[in-house]
PDB file of N, CA and C in Angstrom:
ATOM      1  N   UNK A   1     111.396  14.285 244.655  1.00  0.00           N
ATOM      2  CA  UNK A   1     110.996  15.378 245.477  1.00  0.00           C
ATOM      3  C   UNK A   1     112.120  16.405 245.558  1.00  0.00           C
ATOM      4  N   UNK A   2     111.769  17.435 245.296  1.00  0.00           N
ATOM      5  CA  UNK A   2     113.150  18.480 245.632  1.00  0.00           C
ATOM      6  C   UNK A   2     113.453  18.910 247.023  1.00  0.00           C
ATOM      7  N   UNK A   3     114.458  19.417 246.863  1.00  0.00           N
ATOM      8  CA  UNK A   3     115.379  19.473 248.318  1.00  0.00           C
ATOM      9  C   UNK A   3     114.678  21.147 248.514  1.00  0.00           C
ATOM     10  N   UNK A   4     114.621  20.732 249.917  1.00  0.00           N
ATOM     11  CA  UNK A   4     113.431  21.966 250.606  1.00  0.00           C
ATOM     12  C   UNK A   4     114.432  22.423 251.897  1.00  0.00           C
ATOM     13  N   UNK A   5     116.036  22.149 252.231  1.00  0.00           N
ATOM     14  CA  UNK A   5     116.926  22.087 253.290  1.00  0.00           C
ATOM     15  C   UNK A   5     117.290  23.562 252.779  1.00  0.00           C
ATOM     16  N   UNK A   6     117.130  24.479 254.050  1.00  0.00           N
ATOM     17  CA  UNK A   6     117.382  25.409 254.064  1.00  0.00           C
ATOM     18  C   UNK A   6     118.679  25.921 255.207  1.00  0.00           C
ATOM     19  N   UNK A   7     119.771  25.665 254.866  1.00  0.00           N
ATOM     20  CA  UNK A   7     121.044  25.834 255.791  1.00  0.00           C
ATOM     21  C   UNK A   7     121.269  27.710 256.905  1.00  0.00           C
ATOM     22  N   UNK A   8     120.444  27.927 256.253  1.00  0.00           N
ATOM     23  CA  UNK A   8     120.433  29.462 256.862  1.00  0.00           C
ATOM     24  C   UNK A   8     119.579  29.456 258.203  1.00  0.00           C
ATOM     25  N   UNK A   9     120.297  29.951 259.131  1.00  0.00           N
ATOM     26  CA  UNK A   9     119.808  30.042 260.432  1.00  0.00           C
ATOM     27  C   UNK A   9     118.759  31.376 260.096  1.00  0.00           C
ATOM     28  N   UNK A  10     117.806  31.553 261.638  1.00  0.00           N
ATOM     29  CA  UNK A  10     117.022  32.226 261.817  1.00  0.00           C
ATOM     30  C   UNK A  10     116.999  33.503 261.433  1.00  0.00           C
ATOM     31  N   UNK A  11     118.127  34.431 262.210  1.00  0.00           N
ATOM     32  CA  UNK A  11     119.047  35.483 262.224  1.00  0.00           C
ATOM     33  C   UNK A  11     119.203  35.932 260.932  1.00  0.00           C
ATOM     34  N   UNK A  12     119.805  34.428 259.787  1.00  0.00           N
ATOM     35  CA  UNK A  12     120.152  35.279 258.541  1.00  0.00           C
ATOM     36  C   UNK A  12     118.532  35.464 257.811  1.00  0.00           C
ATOM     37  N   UNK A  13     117.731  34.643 257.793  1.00  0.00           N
ATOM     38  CA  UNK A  13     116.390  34.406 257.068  1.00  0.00           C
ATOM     39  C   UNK A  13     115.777  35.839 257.519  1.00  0.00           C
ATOM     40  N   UNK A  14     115.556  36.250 259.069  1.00  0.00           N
ATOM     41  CA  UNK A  14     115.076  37.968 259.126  1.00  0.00           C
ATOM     42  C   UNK A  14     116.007  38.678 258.463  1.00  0.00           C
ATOM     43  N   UNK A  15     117.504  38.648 258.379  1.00  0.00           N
ATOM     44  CA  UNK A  15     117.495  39.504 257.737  1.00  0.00           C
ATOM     45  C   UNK A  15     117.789  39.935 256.406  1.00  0.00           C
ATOM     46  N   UNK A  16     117.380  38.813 255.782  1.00  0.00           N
ATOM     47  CA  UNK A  16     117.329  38.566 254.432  1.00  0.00           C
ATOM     48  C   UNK A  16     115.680  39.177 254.198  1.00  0.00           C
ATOM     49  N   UNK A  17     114.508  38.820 254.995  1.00  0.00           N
ATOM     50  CA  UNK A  17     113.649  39.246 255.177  1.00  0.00           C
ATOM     51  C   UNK A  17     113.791  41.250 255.416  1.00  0.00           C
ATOM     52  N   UNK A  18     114.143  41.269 256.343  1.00  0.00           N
ATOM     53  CA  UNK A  18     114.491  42.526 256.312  1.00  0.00           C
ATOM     54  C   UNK A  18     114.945  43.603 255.177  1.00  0.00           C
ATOM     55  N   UNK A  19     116.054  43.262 254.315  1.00  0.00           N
ATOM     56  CA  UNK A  19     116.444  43.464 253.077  1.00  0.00           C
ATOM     57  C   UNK A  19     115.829  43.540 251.903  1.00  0.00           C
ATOM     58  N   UNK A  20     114.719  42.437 251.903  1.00  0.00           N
ATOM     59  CA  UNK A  20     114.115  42.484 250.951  1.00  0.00           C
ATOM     60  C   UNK A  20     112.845  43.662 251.249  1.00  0.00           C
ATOM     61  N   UNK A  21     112.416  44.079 252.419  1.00  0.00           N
ATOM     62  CA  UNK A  21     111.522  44.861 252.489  1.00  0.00           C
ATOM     63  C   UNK A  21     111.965  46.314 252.653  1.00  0.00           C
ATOM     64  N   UNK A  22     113.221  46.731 252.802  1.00  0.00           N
ATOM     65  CA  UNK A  22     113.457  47.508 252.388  1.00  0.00           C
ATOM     66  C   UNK A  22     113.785  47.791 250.891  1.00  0.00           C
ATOM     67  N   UNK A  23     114.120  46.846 250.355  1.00  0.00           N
ATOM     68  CA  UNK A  23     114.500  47.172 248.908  1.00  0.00           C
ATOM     69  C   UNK A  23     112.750  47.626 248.485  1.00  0.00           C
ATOM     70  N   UNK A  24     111.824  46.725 248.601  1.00  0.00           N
ATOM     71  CA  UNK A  24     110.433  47.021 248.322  1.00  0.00           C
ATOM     72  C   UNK A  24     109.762  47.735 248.815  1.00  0.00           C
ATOM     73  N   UNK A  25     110.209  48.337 249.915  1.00  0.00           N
ATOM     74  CA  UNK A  25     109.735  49.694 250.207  1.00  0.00           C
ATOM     75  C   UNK A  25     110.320  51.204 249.615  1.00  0.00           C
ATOM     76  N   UNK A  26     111.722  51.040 249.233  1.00  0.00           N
ATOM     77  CA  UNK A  26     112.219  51.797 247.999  1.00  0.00           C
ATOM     78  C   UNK A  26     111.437  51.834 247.033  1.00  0.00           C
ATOM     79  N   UNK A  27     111.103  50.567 246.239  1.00  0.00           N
ATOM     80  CA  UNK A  27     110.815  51.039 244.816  1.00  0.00           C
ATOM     81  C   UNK A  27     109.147  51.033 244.990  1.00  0.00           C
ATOM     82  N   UNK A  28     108.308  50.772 245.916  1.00  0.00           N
ATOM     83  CA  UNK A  28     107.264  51.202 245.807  1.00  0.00           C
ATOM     84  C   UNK A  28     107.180  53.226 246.324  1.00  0.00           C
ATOM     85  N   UNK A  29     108.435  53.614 246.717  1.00  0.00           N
ATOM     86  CA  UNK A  29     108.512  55.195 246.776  1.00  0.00           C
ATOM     87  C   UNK A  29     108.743  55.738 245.602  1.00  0.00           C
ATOM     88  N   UNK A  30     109.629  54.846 244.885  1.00  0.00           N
ATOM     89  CA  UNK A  30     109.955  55.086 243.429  1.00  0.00           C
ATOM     90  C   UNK A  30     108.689  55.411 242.784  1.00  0.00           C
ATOM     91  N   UNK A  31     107.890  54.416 242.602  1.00  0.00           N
ATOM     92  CA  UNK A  31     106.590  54.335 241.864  1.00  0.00           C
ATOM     93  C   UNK A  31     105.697  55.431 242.409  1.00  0.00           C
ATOM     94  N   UNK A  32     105.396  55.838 243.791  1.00  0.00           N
ATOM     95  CA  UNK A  32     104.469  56.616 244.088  1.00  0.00           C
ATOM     96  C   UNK A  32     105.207  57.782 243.467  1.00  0.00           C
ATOM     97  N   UNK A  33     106.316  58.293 243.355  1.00  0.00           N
ATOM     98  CA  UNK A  33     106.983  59.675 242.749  1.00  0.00           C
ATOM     99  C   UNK A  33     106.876  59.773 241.129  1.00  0.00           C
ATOM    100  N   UNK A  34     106.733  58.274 240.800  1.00  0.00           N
ATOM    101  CA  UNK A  34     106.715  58.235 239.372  1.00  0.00           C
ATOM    102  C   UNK A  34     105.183  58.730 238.783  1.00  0.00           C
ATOM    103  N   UNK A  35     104.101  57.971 239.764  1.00  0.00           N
ATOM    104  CA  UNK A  35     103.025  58.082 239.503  1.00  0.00           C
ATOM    105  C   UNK A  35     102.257  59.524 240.266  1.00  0.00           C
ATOM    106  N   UNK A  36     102.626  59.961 240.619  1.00  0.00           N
ATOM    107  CA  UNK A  36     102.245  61.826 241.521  1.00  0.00           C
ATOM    108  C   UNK A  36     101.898  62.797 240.247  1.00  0.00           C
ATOM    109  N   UNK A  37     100.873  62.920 240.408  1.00  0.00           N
ATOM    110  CA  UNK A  37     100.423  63.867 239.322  1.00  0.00           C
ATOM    111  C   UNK A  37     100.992  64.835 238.990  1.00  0.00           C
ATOM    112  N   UNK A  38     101.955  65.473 239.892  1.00  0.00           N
ATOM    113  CA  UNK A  38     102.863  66.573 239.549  1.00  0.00           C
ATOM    114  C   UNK A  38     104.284  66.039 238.732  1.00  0.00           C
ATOM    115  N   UNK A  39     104.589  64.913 239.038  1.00  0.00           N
ATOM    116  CA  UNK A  39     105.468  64.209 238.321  1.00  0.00           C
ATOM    117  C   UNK A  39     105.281  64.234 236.762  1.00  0.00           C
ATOM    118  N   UNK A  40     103.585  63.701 236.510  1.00  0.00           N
ATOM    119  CA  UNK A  40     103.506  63.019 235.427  1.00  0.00           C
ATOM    120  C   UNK A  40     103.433  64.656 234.679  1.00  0.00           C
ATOM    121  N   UNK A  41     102.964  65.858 235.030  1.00  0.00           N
ATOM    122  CA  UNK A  41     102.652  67.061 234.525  1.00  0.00           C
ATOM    123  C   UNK A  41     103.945  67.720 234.097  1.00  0.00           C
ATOM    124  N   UNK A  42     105.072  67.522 235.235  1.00  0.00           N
ATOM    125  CA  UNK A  42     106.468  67.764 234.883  1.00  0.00           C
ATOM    126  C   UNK A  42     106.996  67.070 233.617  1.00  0.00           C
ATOM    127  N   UNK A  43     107.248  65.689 233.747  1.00  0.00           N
ATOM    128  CA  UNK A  43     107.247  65.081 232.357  1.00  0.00           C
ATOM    129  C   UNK A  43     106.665  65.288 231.410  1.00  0.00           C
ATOM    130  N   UNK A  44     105.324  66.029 231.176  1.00  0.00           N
ATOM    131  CA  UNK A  44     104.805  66.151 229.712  1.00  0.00           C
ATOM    132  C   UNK A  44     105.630  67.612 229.735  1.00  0.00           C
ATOM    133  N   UNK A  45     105.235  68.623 230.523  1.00  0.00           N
ATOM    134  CA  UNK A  45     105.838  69.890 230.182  1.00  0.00           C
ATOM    135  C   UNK A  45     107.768  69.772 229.795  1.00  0.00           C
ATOM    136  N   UNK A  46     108.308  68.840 230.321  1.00  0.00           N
ATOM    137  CA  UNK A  46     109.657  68.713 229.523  1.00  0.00           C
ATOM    138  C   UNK A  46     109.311  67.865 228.323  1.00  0.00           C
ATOM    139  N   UNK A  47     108.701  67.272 228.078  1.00  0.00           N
ATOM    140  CA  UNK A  47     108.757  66.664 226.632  1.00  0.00           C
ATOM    141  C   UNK A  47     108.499  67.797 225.721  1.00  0.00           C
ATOM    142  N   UNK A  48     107.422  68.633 226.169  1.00  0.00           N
ATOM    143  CA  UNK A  48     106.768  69.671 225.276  1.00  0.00           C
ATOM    144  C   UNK A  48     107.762  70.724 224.935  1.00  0.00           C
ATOM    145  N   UNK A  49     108.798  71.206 226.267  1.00  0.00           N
ATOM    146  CA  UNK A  49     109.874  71.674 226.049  1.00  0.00           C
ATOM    147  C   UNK A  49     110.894  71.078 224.970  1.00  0.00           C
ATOM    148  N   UNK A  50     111.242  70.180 225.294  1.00  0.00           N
ATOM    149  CA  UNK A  50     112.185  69.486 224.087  1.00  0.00           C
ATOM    150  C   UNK A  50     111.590  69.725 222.562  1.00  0.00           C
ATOM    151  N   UNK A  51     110.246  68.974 222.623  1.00  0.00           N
ATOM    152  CA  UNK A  51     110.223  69.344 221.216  1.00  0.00           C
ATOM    153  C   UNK A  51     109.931  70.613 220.657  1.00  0.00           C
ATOM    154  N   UNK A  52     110.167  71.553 221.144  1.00  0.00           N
ATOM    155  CA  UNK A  52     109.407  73.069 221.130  1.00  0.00           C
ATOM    156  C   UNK A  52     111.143  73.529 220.441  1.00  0.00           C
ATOM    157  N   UNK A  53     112.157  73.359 221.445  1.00  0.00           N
ATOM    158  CA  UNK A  53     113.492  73.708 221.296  1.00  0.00           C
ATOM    159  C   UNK A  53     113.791  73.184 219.801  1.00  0.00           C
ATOM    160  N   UNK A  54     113.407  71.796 219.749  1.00  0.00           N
ATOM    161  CA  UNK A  54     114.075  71.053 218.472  1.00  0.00           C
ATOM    162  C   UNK A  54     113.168  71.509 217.008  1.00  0.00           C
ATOM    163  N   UNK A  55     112.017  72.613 217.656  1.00  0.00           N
ATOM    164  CA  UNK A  55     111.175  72.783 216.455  1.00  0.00           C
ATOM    165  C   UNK A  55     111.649  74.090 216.166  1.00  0.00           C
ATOM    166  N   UNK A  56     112.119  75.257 216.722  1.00  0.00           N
ATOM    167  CA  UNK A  56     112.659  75.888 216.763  1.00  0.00           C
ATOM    168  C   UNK A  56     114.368  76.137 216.562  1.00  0.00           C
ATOM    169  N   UNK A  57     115.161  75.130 216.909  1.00  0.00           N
ATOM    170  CA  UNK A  57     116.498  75.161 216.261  1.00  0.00           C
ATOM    171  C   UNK A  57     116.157  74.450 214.660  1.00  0.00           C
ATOM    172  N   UNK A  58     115.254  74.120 214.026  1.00  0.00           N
ATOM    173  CA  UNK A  58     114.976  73.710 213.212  1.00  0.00           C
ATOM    174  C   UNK A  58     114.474  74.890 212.308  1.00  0.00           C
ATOM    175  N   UNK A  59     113.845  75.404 212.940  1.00  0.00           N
ATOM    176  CA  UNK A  59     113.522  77.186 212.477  1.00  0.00           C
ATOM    177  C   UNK A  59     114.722  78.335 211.865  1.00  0.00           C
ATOM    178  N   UNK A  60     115.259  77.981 212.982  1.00  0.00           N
ATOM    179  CA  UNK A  60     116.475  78.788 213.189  1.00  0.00           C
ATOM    180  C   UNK A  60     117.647  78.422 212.210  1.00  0.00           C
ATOM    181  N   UNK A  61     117.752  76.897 211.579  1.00  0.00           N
ATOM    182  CA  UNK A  61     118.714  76.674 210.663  1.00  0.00           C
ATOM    183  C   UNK A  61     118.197  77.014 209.352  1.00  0.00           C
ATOM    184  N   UNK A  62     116.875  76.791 209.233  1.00  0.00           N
ATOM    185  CA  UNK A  62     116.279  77.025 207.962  1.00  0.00           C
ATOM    186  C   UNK A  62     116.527  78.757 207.239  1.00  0.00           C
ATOM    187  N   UNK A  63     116.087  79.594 208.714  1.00  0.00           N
ATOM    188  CA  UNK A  63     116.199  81.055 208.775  1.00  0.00           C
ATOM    189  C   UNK A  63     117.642  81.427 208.126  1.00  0.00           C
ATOM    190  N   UNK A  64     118.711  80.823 209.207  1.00  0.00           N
ATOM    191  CA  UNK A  64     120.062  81.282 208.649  1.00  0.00           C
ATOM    192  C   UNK A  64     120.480  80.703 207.541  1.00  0.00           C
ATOM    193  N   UNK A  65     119.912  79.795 206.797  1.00  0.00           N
ATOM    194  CA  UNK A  65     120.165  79.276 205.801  1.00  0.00           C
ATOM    195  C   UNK A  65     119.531  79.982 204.418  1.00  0.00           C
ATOM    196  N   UNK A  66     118.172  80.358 204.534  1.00  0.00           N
ATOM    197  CA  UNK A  66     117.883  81.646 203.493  1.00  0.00           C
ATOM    198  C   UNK A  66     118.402  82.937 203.857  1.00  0.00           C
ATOM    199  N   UNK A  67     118.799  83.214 205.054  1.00  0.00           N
ATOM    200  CA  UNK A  67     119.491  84.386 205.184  1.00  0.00           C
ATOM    201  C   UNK A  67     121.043  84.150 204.214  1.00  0.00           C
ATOM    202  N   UNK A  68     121.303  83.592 204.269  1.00  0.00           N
ATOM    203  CA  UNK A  68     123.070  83.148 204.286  1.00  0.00           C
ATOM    204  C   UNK A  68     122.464  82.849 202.348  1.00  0.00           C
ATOM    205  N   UNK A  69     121.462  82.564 201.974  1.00  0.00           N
ATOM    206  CA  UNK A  69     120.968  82.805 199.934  1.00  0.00           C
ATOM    207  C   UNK A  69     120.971  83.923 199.673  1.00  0.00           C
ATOM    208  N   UNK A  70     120.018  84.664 200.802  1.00  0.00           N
ATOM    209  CA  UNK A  70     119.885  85.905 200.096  1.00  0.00           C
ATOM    210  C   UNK A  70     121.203  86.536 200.283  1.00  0.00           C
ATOM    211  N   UNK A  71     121.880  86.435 201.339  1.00  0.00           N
ATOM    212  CA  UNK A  71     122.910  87.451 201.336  1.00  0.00           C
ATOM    213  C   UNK A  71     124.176  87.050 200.073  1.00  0.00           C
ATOM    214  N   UNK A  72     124.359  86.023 200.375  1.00  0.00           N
ATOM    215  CA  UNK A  72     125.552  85.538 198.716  1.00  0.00           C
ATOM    216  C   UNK A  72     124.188  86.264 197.368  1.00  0.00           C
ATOM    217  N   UNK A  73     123.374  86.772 197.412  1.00  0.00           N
ATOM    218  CA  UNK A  73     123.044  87.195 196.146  1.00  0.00           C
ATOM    219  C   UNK A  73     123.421  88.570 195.631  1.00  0.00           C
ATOM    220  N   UNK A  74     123.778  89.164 196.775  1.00  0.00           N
ATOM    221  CA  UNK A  74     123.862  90.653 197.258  1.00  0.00           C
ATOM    222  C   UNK A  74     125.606  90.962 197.467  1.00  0.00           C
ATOM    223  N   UNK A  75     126.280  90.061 197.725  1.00  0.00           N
ATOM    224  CA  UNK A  75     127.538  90.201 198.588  1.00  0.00           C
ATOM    225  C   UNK A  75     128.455  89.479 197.612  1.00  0.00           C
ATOM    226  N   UNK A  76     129.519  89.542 197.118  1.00  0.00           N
ATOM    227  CA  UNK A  76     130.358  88.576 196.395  1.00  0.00           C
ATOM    228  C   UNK A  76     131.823  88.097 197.576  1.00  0.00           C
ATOM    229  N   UNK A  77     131.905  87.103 196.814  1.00  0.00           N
ATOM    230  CA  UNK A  77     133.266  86.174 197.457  1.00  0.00           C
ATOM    231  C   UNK A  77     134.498  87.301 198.907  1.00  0.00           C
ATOM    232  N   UNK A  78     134.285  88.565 198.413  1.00  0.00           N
ATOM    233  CA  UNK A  78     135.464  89.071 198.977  1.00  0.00           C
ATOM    234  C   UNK A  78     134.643  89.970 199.746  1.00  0.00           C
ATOM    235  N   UNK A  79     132.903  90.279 199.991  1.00  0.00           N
ATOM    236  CA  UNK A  79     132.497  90.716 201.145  1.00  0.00           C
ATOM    237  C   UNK A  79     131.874  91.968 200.485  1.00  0.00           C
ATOM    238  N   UNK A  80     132.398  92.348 199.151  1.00  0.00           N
ATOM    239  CA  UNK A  80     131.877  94.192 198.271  1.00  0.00           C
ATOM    240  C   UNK A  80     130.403  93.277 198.203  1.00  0.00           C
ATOM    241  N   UNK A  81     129.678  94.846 198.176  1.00  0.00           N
ATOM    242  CA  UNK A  81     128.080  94.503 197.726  1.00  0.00           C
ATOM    243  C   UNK A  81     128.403  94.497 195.726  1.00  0.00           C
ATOM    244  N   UNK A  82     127.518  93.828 195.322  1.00  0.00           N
ATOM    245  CA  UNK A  82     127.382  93.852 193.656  1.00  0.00           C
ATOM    246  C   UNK A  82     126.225  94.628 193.847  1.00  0.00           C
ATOM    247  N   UNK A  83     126.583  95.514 192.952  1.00  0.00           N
ATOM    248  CA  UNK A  83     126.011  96.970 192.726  1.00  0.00           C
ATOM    249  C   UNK A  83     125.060  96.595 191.777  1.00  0.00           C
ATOM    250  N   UNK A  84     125.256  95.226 191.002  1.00  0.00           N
ATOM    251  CA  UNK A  84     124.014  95.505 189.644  1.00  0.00           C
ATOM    252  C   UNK A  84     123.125  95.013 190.025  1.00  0.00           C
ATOM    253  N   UNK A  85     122.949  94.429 191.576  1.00  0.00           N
ATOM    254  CA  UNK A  85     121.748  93.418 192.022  1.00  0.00           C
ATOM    255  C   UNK A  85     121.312  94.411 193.450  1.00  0.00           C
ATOM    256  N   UNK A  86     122.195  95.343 193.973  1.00  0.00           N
ATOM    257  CA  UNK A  86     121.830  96.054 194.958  1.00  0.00           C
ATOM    258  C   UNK A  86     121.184  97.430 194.423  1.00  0.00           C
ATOM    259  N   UNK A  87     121.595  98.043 193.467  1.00  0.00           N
ATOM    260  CA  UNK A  87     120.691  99.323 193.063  1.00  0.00           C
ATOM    261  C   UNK A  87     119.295  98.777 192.102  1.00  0.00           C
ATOM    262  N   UNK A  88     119.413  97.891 191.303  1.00  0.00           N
ATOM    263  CA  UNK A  88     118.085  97.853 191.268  1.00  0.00           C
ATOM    264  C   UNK A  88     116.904  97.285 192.452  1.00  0.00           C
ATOM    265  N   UNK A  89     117.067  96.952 193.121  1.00  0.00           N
ATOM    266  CA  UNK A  89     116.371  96.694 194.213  1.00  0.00           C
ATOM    267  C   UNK A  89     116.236  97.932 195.442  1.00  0.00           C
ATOM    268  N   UNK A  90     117.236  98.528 195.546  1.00  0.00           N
ATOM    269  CA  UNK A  90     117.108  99.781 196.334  1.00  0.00           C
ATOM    270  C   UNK A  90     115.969 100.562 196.200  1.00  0.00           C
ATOM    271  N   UNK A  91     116.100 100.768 194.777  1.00  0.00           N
ATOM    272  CA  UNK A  91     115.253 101.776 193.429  1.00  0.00           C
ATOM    273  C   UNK A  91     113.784 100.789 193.562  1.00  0.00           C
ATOM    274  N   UNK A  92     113.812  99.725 193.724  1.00  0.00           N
ATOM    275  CA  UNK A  92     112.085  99.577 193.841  1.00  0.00           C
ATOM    276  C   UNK A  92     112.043  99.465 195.264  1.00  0.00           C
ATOM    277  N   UNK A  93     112.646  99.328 195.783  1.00  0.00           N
ATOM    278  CA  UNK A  93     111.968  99.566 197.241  1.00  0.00           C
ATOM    279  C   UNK A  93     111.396 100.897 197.738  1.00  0.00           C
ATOM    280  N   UNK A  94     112.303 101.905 197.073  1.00  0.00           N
ATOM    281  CA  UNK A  94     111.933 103.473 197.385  1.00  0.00           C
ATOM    282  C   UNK A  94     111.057 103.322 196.398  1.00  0.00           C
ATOM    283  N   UNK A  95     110.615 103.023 195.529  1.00  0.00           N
ATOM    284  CA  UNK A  95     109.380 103.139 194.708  1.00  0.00           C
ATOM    285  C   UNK A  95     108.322 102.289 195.192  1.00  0.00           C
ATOM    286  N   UNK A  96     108.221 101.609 195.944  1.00  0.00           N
ATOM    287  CA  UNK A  96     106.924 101.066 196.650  1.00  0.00           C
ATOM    288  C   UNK A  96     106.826 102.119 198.189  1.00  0.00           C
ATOM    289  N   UNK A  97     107.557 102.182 198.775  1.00  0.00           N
ATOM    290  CA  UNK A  97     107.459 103.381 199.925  1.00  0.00           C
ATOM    291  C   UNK A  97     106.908 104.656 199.303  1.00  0.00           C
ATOM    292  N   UNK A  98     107.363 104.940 198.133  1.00  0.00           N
ATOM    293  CA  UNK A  98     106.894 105.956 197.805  1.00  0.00           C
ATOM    294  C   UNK A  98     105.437 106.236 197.185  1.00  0.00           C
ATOM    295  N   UNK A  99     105.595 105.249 196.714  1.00  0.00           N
ATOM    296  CA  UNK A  99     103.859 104.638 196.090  1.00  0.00           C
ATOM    297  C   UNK A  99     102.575 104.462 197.834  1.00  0.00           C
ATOM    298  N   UNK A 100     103.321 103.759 198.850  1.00  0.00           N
ATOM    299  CA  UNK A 100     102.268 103.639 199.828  1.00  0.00           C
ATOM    300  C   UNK A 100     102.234 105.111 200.402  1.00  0.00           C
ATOM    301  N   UNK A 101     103.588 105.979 200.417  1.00  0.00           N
ATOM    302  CA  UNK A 101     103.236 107.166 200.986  1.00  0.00           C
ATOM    303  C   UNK A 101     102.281 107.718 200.412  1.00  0.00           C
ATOM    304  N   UNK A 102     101.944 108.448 199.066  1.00  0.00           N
ATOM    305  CA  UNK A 102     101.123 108.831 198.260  1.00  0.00           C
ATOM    306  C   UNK A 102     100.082 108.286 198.713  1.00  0.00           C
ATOM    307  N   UNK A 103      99.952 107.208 198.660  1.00  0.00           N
ATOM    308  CA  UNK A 103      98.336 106.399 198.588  1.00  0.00           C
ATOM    309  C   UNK A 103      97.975 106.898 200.103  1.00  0.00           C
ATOM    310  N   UNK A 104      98.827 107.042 201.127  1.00  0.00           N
ATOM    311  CA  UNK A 104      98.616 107.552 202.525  1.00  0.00           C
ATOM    312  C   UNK A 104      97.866 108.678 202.398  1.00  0.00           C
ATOM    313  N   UNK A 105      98.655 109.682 201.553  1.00  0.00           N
ATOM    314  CA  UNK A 105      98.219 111.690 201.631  1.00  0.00           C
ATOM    315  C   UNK A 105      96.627 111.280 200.994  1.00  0.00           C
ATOM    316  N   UNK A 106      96.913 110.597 199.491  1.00  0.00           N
ATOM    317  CA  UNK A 106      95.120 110.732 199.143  1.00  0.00           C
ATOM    318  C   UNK A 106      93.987 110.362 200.332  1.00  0.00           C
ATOM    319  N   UNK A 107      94.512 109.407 200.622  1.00  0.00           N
ATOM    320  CA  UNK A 107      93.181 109.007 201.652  1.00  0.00           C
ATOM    321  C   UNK A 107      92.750 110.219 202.781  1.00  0.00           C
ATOM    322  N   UNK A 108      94.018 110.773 203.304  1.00  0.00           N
ATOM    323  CA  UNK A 108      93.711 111.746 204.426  1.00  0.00           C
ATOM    324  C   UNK A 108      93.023 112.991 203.502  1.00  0.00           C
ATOM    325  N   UNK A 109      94.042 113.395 202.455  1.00  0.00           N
ATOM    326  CA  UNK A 109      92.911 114.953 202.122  1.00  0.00           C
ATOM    327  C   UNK A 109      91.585 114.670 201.418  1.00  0.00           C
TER     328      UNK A 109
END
């Protein structure tokens, strides 16, 4: 038969009793805050935040990373533009502006 001798007077048993119902009245406050619909709405809207940020600094490295191609195509080691890759491209760009302007005037007269 096991030993069922409990050496703790009255005094300590309430307030061991006591203790324990406060601890369980804590974490059942815990739980009602956990479970509050405004809680659970807060938590999705920061998750949604997080991954929104991490989809976007993900954006953002990709961006500066074809920025940072195209520009070494244009720019050499010491910062001068290379002229044999910047004037032909100048020259068709003013030739497509100039091509949509035109195509602008026909339509109006």
């Amino acid at each position: 038969m096991a030993d069922t001798s409990d050496t703790r007077t009255p005094a300590q048993i309430e307030a061991d009793i006591k203790r324990r119902r406060e601890v369980l009245a804590e974490t059942l406050d815990e739980i009602g805050v956990r479970v509050h619909p405004k809680t659970i709405v807060g938590d999705a809207k920061a998750k949604v935040v997080a991954n929104l940020d991490h989809t976007v600094g993900r954006a953002y490295v990709q961006v500066n990373r074809v920025v940072s191609d195209v520009r070494a195509q244009f720019v050499d080691e010491e910062g001068g533009l290379r002229l044999e890759r910047v004037v032909p491209v100048a020259l068709l760009t003013v030739g497509v502006v100039g091509l949509l302007a035109a195509g602008r005037r026909r339509r109006k007269g």
